[in-house]
Protein backbone atom coordinates (compact mmCIF):
# COMPACT_ATOMS: atom_id res chain seq x y z
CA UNK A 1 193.02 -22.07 109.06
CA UNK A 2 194.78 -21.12 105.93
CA UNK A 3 193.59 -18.37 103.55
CA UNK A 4 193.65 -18.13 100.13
CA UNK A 5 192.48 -15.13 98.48
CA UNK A 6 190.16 -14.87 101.23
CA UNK A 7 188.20 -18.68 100.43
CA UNK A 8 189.44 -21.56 103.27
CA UNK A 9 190.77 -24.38 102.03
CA UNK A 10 189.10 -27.58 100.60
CA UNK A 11 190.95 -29.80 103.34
CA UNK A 12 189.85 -27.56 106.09
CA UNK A 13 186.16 -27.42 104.81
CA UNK A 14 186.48 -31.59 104.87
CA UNK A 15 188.38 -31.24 108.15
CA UNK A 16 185.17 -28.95 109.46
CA UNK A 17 182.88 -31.33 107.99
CA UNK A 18 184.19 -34.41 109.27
CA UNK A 19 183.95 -33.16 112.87
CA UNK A 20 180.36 -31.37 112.42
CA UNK A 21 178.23 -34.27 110.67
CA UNK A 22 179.26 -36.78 113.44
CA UNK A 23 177.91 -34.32 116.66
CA UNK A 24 174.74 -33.21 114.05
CA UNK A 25 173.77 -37.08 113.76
CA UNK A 26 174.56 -37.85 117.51
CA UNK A 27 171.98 -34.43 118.35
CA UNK A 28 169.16 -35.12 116.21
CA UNK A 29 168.77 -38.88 117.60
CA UNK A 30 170.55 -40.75 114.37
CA UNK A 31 167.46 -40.32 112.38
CA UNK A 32 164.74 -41.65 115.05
CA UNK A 33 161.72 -39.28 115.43
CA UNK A 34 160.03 -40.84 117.69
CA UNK A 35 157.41 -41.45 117.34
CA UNK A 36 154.81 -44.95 117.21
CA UNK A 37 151.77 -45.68 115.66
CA UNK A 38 148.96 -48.01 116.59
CA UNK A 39 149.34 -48.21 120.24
CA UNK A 40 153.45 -48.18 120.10
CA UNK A 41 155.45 -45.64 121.85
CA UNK A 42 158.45 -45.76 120.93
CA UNK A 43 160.26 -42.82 123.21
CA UNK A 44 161.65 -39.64 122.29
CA UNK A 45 159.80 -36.15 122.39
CA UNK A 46 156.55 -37.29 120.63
CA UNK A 47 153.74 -40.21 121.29
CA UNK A 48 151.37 -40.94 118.43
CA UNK A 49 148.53 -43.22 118.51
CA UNK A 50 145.89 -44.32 116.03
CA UNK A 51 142.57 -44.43 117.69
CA UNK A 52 139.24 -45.32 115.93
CA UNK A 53 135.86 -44.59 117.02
CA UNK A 54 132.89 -46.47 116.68
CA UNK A 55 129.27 -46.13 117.81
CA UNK A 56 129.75 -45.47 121.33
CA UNK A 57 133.18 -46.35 121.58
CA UNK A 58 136.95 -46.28 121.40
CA UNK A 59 138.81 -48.85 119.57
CA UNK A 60 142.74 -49.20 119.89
CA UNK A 61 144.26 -52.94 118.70
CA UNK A 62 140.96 -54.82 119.06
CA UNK A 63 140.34 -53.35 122.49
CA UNK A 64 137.19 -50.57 123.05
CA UNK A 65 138.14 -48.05 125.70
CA UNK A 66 141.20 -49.21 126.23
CA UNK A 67 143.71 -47.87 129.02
CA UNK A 68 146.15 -45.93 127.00
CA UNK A 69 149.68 -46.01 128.56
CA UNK A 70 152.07 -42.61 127.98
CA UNK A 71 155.04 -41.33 129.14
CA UNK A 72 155.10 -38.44 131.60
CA UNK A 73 155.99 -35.02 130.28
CA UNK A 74 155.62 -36.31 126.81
CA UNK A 75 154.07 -34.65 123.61
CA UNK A 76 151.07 -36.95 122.59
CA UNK A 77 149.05 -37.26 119.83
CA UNK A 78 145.80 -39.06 119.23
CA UNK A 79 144.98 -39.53 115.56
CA UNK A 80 140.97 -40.24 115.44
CA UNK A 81 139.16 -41.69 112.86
CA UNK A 82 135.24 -41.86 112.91
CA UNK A 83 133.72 -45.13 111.51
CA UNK A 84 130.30 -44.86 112.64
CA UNK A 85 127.47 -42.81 111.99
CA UNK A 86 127.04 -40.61 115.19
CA UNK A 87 128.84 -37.44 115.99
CA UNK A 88 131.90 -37.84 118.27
CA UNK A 89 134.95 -35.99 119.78
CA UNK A 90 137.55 -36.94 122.26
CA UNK A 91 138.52 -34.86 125.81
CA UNK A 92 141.14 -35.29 127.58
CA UNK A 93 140.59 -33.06 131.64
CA UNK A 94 144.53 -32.45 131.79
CA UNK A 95 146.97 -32.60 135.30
CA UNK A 96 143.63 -31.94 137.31
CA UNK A 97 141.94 -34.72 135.63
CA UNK A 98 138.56 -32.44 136.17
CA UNK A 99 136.81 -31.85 132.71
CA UNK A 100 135.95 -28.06 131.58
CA UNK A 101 138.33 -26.49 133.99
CA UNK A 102 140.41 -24.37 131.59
CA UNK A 103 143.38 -27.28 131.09
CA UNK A 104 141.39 -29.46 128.95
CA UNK A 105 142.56 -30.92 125.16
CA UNK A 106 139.79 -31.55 122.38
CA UNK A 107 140.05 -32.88 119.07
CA UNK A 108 140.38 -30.53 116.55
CA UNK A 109 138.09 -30.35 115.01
CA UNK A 110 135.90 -30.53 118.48
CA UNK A 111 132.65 -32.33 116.17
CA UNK A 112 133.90 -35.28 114.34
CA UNK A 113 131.19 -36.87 112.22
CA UNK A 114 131.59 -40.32 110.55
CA UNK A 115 133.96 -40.82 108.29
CA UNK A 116 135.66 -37.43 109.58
CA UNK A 117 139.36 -37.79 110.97
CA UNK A 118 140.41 -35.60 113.48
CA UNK A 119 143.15 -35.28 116.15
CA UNK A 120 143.69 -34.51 120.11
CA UNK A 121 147.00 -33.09 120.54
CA UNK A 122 148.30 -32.57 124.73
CA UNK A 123 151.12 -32.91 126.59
CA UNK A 124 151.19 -35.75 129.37
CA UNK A 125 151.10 -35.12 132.76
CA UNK A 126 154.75 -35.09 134.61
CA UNK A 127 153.41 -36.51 137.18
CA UNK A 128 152.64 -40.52 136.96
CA UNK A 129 149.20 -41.53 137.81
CA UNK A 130 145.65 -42.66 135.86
CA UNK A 131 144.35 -39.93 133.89
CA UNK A 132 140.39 -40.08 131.92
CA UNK A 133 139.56 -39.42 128.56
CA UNK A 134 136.06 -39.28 127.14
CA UNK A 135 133.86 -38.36 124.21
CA UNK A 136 131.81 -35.17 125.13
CA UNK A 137 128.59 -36.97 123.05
CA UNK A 138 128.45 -40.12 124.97
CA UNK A 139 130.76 -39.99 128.23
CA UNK A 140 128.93 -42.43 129.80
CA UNK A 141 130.33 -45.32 126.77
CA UNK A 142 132.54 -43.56 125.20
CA UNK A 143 135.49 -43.49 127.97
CA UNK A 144 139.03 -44.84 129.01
CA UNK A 145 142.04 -44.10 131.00
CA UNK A 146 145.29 -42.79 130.32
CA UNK A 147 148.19 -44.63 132.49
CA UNK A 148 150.97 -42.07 132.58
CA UNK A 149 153.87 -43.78 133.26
């Protein structure tokens, strides 16, 4: 590169440019994060769903306790939004699929009252197969699958 009074060049700054931008937009995905909301993954490193909870139940498009399919290996996230009246939460057991066995994910926070939001934040299991979720308050209602695909 040429040197002038020790400053490169404006043609070899655009030449650097020029061949930089191209391999940064290609690297970070051309601007796609990611992530879907509402029950639509849409690839990439993260999963986000909107999930609302009634009185003794999940709700995700129309459907209570539905069976939630995710990508193996994948970051997920479960927005939650309480719109009843009772106290509620949301578990998922992790790989073992056993709840309270040291690899379990709770919404944070782990009491969400009504009209709270709150969030459950794990990473899918790498290995396909039917995973539970459940609300520690009523896990005989208030329960569903995970299909990790």
């Amino acid at each position: 590169m040429n040197l002038v009074n020790g400053k490169l060049h404006l043609a070899a700054l655009a030449a650097i440019a020029a061949l930089t931008l191209p391999l940064v937009a290609i690297a970070c995905g051309g601007g796609d994060d990611g992530e879907g909301t509402g029950g639509t993954p849409t690839g990439g490193a993260e999963t986000t769903f909107d999930l609302a909870m009634g009185d003794n139940f999940f709700e995700l498009a129309g459907e209570k306790n539905p069976t939630i399919a995710i990508p193996a290996g994948e970051e997920i996230t479960i927005n939650l939004s309480n719109g009843g009246v009772a106290i509620h939460n949301m578990r998922f057991p992790g790989d073992d699929n056993d709840y309270d066995t040291g690899d379990d994910a709770a919404s944070d926070p782990a009491l969400v009252t009504g009209g709270q939001e709150a969030t459950l934040a794990f990473t899918a299991p790498a290995k396909a197969g039917t995973y539970d979720y459940r609300c520690d308050f009523h896990p005989t209602d208030m329960l569903g699958k995970f299909k990790v695909e």
